[in-house]
PDB file of N, CA and C in Angstrom:
ATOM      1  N   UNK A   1      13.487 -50.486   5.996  1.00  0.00           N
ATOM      2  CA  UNK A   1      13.216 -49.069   5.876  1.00  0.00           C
ATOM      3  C   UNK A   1      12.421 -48.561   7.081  1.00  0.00           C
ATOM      4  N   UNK A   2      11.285 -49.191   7.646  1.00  0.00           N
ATOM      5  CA  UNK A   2      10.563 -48.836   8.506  1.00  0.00           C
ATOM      6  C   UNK A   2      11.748 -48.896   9.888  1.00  0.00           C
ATOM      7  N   UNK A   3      12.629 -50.289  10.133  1.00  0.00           N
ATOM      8  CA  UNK A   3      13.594 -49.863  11.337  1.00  0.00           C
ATOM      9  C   UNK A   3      14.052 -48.027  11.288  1.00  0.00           C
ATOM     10  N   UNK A   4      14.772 -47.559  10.007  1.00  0.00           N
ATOM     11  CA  UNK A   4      15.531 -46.474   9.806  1.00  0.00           C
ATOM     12  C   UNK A   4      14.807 -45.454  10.275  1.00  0.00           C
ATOM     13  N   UNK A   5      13.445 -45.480   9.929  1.00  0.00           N
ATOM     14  CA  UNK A   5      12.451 -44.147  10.028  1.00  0.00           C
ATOM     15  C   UNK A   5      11.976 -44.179  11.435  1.00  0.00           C
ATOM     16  N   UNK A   6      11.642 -45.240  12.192  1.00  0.00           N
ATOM     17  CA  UNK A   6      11.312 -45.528  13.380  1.00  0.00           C
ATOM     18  C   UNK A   6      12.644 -44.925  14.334  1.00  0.00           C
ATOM     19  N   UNK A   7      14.360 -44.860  14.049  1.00  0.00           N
ATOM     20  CA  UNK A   7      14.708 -44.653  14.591  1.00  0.00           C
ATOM     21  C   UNK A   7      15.475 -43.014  14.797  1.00  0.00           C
ATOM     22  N   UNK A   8      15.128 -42.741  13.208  1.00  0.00           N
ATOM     23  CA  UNK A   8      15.190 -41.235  13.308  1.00  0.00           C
ATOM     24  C   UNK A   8      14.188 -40.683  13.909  1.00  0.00           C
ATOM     25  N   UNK A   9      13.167 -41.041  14.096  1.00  0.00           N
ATOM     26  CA  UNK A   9      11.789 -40.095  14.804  1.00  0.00           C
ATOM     27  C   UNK A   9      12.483 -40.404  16.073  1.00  0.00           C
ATOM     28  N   UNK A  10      12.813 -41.401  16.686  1.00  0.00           N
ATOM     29  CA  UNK A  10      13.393 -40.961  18.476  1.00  0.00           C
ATOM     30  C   UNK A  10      14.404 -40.301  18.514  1.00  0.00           C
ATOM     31  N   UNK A  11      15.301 -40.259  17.624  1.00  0.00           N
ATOM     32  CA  UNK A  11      16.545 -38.963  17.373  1.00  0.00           C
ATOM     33  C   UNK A  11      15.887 -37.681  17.245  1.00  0.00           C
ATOM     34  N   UNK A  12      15.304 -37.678  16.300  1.00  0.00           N
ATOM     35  CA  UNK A  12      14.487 -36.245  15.751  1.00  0.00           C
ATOM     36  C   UNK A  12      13.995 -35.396  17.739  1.00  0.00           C
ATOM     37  N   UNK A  13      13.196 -36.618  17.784  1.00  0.00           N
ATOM     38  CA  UNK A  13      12.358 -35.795  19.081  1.00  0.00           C
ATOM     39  C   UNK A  13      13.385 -35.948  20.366  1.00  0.00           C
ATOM     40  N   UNK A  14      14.569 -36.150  20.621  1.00  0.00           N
ATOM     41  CA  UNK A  14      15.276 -35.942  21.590  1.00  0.00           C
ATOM     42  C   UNK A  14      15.820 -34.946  21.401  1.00  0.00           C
ATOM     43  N   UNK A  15      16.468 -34.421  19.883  1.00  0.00           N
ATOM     44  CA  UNK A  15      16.846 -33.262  19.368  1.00  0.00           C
ATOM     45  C   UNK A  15      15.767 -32.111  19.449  1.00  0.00           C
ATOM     46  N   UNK A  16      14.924 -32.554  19.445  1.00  0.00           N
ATOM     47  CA  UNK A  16      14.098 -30.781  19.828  1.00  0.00           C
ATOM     48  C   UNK A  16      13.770 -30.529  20.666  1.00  0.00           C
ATOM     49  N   UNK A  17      13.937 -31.525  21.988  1.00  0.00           N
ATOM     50  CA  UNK A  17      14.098 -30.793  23.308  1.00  0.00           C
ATOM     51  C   UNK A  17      15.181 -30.023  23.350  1.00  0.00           C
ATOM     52  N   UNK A  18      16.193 -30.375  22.947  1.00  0.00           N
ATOM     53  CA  UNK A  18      17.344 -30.066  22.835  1.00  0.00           C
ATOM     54  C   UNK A  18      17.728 -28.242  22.633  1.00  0.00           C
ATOM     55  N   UNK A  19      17.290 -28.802  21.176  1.00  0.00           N
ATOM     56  CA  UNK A  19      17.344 -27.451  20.487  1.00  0.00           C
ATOM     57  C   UNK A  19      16.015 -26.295  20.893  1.00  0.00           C
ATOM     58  N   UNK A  20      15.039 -26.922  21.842  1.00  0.00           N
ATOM     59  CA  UNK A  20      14.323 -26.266  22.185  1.00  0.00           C
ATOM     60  C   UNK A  20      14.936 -25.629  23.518  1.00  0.00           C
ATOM     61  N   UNK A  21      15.839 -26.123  24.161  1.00  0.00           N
ATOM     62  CA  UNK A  21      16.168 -25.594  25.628  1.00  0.00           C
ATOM     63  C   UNK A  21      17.091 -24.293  25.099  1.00  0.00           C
ATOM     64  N   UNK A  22      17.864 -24.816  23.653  1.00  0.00           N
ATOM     65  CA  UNK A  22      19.054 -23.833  23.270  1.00  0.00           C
ATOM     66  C   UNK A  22      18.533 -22.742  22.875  1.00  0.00           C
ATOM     67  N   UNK A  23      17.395 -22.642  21.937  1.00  0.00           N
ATOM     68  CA  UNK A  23      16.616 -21.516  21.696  1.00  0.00           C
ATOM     69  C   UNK A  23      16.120 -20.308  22.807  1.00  0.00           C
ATOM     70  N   UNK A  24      15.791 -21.425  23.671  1.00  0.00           N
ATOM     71  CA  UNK A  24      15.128 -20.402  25.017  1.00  0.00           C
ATOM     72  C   UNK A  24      16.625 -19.682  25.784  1.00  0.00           C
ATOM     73  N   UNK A  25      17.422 -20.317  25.922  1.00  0.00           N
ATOM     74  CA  UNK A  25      19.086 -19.769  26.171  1.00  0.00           C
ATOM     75  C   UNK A  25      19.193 -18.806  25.156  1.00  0.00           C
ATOM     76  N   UNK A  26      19.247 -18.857  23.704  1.00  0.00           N
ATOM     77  CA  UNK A  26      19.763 -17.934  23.105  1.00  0.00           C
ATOM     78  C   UNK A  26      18.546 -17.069  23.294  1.00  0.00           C
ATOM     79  N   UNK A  27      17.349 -16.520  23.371  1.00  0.00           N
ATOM     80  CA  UNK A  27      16.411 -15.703  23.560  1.00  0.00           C
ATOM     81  C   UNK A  27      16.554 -14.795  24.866  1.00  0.00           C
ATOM     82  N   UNK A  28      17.026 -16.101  25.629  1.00  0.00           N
ATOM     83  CA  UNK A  28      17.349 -14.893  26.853  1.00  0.00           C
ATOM     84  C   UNK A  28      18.446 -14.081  26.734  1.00  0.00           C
ATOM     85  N   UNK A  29      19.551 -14.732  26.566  1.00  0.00           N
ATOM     86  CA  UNK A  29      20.652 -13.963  26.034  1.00  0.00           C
ATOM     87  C   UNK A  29      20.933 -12.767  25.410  1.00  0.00           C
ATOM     88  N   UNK A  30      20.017 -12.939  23.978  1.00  0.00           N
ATOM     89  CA  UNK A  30      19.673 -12.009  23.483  1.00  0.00           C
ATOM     90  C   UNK A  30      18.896 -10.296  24.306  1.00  0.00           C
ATOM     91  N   UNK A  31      18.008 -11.128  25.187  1.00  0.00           N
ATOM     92  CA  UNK A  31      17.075 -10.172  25.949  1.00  0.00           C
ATOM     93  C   UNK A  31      18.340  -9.727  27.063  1.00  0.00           C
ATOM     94  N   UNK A  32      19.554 -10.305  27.434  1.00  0.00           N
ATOM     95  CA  UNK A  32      19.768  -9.435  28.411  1.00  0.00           C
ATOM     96  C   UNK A  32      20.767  -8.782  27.916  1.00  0.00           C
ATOM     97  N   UNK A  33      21.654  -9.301  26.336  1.00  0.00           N
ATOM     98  CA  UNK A  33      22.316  -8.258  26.142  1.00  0.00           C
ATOM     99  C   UNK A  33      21.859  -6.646  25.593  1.00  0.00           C
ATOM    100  N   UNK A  34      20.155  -7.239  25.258  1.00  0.00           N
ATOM    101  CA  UNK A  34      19.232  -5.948  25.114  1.00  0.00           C
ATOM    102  C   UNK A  34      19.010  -4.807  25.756  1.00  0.00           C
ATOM    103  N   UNK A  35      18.887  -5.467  26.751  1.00  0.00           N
ATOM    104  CA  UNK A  35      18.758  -4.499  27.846  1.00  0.00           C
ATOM    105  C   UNK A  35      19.696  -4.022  28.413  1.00  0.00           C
ATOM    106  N   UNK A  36      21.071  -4.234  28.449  1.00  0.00           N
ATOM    107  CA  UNK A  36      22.487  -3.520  28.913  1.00  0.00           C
ATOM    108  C   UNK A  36      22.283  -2.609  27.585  1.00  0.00           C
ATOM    109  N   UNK A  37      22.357  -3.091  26.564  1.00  0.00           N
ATOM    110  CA  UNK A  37      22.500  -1.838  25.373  1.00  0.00           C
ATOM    111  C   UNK A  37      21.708  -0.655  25.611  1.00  0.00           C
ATOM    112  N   UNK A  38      20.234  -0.748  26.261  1.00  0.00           N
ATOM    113  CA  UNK A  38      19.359   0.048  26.707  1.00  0.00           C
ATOM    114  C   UNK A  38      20.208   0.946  27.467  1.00  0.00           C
ATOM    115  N   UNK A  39      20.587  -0.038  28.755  1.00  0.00           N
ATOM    116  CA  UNK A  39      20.784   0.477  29.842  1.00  0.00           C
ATOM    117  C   UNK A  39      22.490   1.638  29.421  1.00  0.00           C
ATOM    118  N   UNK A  40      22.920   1.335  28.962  1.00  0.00           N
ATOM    119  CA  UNK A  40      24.383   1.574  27.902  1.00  0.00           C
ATOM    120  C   UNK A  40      23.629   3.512  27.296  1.00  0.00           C
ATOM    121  N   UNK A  41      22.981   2.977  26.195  1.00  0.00           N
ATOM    122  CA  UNK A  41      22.132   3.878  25.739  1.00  0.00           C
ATOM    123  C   UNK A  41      21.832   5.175  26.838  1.00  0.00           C
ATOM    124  N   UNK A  42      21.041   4.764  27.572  1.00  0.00           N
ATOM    125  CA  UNK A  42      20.374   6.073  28.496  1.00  0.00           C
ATOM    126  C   UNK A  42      21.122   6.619  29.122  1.00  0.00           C
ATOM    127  N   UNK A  43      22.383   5.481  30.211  1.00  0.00           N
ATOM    128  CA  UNK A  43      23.422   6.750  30.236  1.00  0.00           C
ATOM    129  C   UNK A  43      24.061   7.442  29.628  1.00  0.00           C
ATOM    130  N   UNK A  44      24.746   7.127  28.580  1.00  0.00           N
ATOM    131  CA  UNK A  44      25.466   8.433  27.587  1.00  0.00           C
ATOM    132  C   UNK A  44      24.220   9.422  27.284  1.00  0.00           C
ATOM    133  N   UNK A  45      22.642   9.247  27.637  1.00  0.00           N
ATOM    134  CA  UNK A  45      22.501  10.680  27.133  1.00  0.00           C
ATOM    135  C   UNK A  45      22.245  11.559  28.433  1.00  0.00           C
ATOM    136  N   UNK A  46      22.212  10.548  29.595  1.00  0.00           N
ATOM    137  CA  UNK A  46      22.382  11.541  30.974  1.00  0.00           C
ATOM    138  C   UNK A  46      21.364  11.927  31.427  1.00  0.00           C
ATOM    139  N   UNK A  47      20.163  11.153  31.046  1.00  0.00           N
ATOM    140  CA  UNK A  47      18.983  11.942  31.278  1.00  0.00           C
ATOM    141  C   UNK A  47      18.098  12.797  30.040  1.00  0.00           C
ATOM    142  N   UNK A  48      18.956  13.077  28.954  1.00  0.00           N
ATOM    143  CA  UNK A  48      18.494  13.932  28.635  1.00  0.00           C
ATOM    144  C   UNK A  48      16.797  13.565  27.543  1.00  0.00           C
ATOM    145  N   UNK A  49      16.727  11.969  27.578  1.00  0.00           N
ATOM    146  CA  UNK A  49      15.506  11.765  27.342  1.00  0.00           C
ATOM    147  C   UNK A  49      14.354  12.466  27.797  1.00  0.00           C
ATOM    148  N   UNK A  50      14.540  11.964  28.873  1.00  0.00           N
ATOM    149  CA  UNK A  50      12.806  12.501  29.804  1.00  0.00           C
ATOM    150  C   UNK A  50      13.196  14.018  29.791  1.00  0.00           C
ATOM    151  N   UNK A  51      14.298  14.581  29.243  1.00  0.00           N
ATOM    152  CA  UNK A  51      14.163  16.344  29.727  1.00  0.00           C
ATOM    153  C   UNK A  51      13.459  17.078  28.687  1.00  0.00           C
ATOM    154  N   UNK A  52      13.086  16.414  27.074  1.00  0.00           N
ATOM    155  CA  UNK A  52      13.097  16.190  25.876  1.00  0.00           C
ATOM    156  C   UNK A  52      11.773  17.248  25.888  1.00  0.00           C
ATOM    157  N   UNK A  53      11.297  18.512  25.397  1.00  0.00           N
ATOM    158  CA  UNK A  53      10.365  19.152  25.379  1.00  0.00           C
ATOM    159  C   UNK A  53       9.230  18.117  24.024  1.00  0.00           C
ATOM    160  N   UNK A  54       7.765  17.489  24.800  1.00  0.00           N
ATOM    161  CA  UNK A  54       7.091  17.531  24.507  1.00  0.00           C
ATOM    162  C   UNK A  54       6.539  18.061  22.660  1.00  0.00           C
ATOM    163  N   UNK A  55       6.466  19.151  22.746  1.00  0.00           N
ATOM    164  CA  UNK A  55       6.047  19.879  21.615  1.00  0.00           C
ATOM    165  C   UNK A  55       6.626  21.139  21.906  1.00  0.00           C
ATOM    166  N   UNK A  56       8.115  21.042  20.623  1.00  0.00           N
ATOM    167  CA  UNK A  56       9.238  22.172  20.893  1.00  0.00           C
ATOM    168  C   UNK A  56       8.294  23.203  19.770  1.00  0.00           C
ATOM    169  N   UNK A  57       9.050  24.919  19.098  1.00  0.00           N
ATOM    170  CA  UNK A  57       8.693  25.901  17.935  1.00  0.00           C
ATOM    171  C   UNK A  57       8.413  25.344  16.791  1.00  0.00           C
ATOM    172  N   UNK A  58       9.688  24.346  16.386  1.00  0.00           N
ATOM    173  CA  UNK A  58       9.684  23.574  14.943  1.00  0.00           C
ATOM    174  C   UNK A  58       8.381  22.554  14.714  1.00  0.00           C
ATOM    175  N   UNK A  59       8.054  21.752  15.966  1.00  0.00           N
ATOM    176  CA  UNK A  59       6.824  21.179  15.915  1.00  0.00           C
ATOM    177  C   UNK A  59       6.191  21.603  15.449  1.00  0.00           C
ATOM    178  N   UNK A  60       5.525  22.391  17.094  1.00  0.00           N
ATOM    179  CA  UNK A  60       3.986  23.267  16.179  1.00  0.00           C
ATOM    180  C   UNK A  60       4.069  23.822  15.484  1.00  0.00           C
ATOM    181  N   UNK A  61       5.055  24.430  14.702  1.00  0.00           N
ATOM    182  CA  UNK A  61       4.925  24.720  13.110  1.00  0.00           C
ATOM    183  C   UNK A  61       4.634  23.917  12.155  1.00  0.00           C
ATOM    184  N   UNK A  62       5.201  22.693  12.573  1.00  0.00           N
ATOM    185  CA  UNK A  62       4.482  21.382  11.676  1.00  0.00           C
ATOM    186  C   UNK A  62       3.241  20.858  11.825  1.00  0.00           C
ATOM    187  N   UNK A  63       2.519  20.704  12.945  1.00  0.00           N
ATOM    188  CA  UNK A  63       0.971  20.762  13.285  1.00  0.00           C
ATOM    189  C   UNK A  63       0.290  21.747  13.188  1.00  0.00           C
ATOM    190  N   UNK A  64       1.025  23.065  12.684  1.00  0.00           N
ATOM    191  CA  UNK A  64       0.223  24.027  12.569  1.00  0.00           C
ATOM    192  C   UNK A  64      -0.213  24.228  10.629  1.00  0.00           C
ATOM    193  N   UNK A  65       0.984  23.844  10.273  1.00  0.00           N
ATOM    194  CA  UNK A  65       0.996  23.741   8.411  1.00  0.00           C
ATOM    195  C   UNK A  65       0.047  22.199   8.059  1.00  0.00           C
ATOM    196  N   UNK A  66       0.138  21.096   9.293  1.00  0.00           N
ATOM    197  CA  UNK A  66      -0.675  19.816   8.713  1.00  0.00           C
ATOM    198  C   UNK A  66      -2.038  20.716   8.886  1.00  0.00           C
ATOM    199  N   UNK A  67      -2.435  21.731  10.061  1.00  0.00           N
ATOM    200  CA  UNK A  67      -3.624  21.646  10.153  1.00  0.00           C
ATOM    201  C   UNK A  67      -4.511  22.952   8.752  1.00  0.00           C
ATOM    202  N   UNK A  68      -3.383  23.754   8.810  1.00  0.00           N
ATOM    203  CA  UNK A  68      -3.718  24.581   7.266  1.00  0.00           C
ATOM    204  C   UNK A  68      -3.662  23.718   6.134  1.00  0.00           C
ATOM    205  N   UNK A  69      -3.092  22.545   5.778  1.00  0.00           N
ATOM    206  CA  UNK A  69      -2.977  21.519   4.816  1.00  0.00           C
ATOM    207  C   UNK A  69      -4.747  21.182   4.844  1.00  0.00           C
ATOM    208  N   UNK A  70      -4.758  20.792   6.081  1.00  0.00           N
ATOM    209  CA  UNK A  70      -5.811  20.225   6.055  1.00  0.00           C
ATOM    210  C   UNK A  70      -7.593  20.650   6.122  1.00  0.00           C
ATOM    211  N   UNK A  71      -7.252  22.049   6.362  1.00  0.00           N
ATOM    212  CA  UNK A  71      -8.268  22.872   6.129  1.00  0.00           C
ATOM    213  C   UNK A  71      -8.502  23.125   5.068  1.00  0.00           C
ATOM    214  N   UNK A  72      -7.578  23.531   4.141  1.00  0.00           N
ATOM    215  CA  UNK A  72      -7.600  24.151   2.697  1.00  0.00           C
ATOM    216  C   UNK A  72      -7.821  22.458   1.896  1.00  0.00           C
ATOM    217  N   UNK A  73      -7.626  21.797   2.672  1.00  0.00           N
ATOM    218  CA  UNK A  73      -7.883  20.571   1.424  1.00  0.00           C
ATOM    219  C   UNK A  73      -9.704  20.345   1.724  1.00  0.00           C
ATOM    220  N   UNK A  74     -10.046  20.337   2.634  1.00  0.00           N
ATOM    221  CA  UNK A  74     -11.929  20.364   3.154  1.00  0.00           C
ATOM    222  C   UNK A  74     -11.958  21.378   2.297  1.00  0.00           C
ATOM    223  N   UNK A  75     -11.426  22.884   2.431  1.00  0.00           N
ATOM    224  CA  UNK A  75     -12.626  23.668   1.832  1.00  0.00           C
ATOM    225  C   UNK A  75     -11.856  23.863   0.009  1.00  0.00           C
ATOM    226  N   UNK A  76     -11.428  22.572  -0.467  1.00  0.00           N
ATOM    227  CA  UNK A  76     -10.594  22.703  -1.497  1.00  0.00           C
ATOM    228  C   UNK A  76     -11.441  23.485  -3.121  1.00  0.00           C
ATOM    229  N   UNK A  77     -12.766  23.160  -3.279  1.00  0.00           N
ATOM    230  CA  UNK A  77     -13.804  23.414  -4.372  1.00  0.00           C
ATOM    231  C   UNK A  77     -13.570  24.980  -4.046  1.00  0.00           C
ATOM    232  N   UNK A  78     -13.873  25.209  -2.844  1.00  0.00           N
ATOM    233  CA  UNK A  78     -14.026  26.903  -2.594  1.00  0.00           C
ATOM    234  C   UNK A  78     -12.758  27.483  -3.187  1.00  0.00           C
ATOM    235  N   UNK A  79     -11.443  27.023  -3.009  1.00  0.00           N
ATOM    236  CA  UNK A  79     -10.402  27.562  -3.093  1.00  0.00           C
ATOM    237  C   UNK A  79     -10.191  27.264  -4.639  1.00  0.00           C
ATOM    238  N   UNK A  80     -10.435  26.410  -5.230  1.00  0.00           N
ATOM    239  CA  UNK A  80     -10.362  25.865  -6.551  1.00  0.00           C
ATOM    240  C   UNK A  80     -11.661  27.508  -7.307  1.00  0.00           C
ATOM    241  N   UNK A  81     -12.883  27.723  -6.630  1.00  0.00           N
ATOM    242  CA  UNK A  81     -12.894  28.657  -7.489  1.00  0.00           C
ATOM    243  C   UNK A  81     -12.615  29.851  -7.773  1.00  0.00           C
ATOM    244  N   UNK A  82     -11.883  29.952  -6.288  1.00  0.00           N
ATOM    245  CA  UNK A  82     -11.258  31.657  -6.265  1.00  0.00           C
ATOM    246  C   UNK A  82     -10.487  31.632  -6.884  1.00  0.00           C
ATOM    247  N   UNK A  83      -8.994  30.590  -7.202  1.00  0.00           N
ATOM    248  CA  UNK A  83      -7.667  30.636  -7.209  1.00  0.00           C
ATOM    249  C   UNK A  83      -7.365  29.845  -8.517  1.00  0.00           C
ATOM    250  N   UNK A  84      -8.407  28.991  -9.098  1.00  0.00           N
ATOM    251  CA  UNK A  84      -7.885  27.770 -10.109  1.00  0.00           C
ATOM    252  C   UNK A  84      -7.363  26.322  -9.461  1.00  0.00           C
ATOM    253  N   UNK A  85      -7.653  25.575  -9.895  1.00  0.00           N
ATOM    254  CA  UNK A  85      -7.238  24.637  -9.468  1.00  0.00           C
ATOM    255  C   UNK A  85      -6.196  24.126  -8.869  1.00  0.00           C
ATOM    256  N   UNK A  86      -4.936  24.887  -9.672  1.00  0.00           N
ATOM    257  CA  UNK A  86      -3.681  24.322  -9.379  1.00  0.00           C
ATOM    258  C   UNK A  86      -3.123  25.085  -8.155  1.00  0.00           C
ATOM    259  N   UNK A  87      -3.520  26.295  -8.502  1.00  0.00           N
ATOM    260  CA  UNK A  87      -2.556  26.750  -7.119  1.00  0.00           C
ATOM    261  C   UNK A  87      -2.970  26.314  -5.533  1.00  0.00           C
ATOM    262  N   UNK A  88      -4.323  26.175  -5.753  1.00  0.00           N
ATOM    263  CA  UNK A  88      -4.710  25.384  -3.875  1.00  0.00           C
ATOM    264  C   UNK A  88      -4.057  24.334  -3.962  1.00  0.00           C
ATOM    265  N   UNK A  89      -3.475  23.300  -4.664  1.00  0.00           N
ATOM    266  CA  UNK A  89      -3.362  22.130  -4.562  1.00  0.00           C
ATOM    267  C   UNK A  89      -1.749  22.539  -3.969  1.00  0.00           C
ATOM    268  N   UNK A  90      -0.889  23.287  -4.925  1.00  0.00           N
ATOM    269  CA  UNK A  90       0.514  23.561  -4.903  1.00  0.00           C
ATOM    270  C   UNK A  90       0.513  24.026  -3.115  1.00  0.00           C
ATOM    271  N   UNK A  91       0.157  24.618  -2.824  1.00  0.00           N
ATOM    272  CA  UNK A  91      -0.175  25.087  -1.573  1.00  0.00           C
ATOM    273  C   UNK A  91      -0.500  24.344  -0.841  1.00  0.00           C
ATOM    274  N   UNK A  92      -1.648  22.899  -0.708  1.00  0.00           N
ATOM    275  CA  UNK A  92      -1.180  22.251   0.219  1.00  0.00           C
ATOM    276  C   UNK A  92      -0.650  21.176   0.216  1.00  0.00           C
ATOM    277  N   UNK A  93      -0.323  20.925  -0.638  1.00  0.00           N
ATOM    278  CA  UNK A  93       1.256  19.994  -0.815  1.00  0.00           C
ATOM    279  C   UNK A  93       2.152  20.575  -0.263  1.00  0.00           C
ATOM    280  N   UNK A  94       2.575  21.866  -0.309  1.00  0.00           N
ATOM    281  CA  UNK A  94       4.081  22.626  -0.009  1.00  0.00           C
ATOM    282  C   UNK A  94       3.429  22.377   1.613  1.00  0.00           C
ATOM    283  N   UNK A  95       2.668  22.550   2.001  1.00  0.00           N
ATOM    284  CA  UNK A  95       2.017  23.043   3.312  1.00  0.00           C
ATOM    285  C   UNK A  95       2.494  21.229   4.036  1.00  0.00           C
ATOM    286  N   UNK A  96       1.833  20.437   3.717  1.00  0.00           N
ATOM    287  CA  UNK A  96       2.074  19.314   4.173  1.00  0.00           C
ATOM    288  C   UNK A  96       3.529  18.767   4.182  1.00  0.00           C
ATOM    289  N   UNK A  97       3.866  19.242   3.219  1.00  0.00           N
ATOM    290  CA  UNK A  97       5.645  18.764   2.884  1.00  0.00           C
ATOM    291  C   UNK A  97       6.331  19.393   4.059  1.00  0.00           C
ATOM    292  N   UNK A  98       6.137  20.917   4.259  1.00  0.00           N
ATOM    293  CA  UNK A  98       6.458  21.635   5.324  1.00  0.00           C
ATOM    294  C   UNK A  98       6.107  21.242   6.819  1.00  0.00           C
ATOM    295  N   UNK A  99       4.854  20.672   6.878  1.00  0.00           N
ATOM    296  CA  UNK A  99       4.568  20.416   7.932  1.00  0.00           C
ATOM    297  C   UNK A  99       5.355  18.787   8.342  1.00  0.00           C
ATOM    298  N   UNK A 100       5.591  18.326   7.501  1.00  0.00           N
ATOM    299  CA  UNK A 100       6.666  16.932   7.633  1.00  0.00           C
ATOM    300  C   UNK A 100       8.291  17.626   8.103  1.00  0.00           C
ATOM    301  N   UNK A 101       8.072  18.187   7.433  1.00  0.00           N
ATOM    302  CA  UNK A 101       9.680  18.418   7.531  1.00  0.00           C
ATOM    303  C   UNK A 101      10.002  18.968   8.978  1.00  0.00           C
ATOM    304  N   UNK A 102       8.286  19.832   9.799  1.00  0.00           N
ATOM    305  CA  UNK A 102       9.001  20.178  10.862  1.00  0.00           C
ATOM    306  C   UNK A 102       8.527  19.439  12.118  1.00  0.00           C
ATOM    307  N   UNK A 103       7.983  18.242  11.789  1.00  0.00           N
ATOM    308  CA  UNK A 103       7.813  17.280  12.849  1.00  0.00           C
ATOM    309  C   UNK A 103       8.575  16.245  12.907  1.00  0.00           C
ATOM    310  N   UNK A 104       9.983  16.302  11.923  1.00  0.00           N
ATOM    311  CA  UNK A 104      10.913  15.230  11.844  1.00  0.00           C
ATOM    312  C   UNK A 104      11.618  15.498  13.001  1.00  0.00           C
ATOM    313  N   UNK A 105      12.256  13.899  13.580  1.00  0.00           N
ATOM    314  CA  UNK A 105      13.260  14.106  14.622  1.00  0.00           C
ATOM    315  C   UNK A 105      14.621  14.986  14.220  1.00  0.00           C
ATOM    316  N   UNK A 106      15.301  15.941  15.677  1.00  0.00           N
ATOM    317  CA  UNK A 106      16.257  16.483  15.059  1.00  0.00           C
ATOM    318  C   UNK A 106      17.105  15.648  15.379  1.00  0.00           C
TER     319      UNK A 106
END
């Protein structure tokens, strides 16, 4: 038994150089068909990445409703006693929901 085990451990460890060289092959591989897909990618849009406005109307409408979300939720007690409870809350939920919806990619 000890011959058998003695001679799979020098099999074993010749095999993971092995499979260690194949790994690093398939990794690269992987990495360069990555990067043609990239490269694939950016031309069909022609540029039009980097032309991509920053912070377009629909945005700051969405940073503008997170930041009313988020005001009315700080001064929420105040608004809770003018209005009742429920309706500040309905308000900035809708407000935040809104403000998601307009910072999603188009």
């Amino acid at each position: 038994m000890d011959e058998h085990e003695e001679f799979s451990l020098t099999l074993e460890r010749q095999n993971l150089k092995w499979l260690y060289q194949a790994n690093l092959e398939y990794i690269s591989e992987n990495q360069t068909v990555s990067n043609l897909d990239n490269l694939i990618a950016h031309g069909s849009l022609k540029g039009s990445i980097f032309r991509m406005k920053v912070l377009s109307a629909s945005r700051l409408r969405g940073v503008g409703c997170f930041t009313f979300a988020g005001l009315a939720y700080a001064n929420l007690s105040t608004l809770s006693l003018m209005f009742g409870p429920t309706l500040p809350m309905i308000g900035i939920v809708s407000a935040a929901i809104f403000g998601a919806r307009g910072l999603k990619e188009q």
